[in-house]
C-alpha atoms as a PDB file:
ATOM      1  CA  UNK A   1     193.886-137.014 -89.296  1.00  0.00           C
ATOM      2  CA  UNK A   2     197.140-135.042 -90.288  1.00  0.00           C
ATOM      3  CA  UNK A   3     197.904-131.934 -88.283  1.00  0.00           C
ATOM      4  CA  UNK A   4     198.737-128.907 -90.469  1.00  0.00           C
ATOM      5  CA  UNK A   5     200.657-126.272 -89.472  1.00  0.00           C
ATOM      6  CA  UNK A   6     199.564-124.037 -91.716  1.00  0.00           C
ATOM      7  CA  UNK A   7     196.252-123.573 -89.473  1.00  0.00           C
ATOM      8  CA  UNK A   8     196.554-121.484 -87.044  1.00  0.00           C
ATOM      9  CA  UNK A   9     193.783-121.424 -84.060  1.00  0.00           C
ATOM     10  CA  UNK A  10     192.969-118.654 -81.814  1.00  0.00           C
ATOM     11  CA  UNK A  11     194.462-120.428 -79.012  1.00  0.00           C
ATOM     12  CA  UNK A  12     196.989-121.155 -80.491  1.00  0.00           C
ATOM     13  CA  UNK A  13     197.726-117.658 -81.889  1.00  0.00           C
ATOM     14  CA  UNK A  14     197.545-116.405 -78.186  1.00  0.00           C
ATOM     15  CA  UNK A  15     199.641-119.069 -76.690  1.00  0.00           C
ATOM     16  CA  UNK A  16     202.491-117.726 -79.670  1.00  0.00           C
ATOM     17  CA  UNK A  17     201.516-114.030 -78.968  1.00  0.00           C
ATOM     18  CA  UNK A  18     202.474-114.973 -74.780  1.00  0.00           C
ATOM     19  CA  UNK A  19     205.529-116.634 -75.741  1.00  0.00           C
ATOM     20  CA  UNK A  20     206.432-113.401 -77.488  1.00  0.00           C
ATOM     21  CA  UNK A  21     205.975-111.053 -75.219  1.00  0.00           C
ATOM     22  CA  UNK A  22     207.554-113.360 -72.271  1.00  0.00           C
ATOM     23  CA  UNK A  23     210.494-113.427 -74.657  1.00  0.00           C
ATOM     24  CA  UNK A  24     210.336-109.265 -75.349  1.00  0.00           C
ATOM     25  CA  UNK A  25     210.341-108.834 -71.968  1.00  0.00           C
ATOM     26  CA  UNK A  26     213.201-111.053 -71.082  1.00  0.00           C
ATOM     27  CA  UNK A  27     215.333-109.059 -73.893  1.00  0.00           C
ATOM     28  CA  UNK A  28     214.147-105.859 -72.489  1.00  0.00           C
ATOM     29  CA  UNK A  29     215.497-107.069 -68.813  1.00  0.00           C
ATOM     30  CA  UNK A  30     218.495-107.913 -70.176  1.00  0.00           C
ATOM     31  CA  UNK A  31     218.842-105.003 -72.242  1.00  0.00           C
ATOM     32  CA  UNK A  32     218.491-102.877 -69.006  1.00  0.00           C
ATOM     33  CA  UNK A  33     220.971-105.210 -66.687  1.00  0.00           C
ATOM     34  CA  UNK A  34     223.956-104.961 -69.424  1.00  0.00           C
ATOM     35  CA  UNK A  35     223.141-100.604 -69.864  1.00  0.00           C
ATOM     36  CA  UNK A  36     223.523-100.947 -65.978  1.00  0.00           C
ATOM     37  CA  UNK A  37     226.390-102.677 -66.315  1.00  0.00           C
ATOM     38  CA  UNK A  38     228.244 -99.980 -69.005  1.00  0.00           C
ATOM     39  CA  UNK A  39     227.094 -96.921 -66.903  1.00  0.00           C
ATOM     40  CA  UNK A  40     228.609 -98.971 -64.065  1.00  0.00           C
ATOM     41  CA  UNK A  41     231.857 -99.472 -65.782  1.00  0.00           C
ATOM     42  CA  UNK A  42     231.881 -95.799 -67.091  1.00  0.00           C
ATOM     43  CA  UNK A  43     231.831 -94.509 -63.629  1.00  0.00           C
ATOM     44  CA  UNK A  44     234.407 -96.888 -62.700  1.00  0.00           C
ATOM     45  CA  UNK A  45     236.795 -95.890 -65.840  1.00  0.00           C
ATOM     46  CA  UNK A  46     235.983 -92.204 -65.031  1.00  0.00           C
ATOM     47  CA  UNK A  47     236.428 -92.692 -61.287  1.00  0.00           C
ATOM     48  CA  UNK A  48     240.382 -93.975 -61.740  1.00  0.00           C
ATOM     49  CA  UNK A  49     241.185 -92.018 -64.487  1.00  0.00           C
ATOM     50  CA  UNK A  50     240.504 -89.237 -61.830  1.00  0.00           C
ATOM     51  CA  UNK A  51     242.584 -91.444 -59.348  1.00  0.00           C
ATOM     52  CA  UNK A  52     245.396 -91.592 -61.840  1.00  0.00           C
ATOM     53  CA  UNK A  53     245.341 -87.417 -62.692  1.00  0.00           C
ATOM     54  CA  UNK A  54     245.097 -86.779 -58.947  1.00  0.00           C
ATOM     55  CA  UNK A  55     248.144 -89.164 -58.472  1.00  0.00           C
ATOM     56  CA  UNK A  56     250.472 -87.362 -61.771  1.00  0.00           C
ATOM     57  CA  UNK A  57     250.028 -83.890 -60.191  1.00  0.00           C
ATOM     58  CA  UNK A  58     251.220 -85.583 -56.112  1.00  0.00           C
ATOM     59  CA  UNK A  59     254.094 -87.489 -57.168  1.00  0.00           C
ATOM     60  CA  UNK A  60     256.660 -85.740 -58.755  1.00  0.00           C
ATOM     61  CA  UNK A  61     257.835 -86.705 -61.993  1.00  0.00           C
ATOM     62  CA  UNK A  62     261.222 -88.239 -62.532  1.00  0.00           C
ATOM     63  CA  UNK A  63     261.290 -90.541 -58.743  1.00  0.00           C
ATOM     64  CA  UNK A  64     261.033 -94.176 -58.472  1.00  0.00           C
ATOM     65  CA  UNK A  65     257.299 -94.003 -57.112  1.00  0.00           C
ATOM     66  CA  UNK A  66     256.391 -92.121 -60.666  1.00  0.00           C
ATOM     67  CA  UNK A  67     257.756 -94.419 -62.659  1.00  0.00           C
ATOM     68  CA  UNK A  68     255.940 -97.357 -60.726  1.00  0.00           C
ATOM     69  CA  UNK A  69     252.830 -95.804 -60.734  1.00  0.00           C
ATOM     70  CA  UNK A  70     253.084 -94.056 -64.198  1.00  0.00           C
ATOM     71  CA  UNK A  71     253.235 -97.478 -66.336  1.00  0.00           C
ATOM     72  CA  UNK A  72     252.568 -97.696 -69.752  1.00  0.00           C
ATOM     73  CA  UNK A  73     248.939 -98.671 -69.375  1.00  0.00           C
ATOM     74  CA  UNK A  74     248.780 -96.201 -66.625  1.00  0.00           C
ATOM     75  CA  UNK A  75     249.001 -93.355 -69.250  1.00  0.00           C
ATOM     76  CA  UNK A  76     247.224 -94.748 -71.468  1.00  0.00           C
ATOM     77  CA  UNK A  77     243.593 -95.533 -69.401  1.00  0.00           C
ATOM     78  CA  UNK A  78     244.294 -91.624 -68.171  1.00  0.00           C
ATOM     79  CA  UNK A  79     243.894 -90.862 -71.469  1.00  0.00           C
ATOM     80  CA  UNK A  80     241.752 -93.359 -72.956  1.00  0.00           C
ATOM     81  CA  UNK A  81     238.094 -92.041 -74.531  1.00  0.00           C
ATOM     82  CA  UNK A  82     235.397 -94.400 -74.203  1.00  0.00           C
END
């Protein structure tokens, strides 16, 4: 007797309908560990771009602590919009 996919049972439509919402529910607890993970990073970026304004208006410009401090990629994360 050939098996034909075409037929679908009851059991077997529930047994596809739990697989479903076992994998919805995985996405959705993932989707909600990686938001975690940007508002995490967002306070972080916003927390040291405080760091890094606090630090510009201590040291005074021009010395050799400025200049190590004040980088390149130092301006640019204090001014960076994400």
């Amino acid at each position: 007797m050939a098996h034909s996919l075409s037929k679908r049972t009851p059991a077997g439509e529930k047994r596809i309908n739990k697989m479903e919402d076992t994998q919805q529910k995985d996405l959705r607890k993932e989707i909600r560990h990686l938001e975690k993970r940007l508002a995490d990073a967002n306070a972080l970026i916003d927390t040291l771009q405080t760091v890094l304004r606090r630090a510009k208006n201590v040291i005074e410009p021009g010395t050799a602590d400025y200049d190590y401090v004040f980088t390149q990629s130092a301006r640019w994360c204090i001014e960076a919009k994400i």
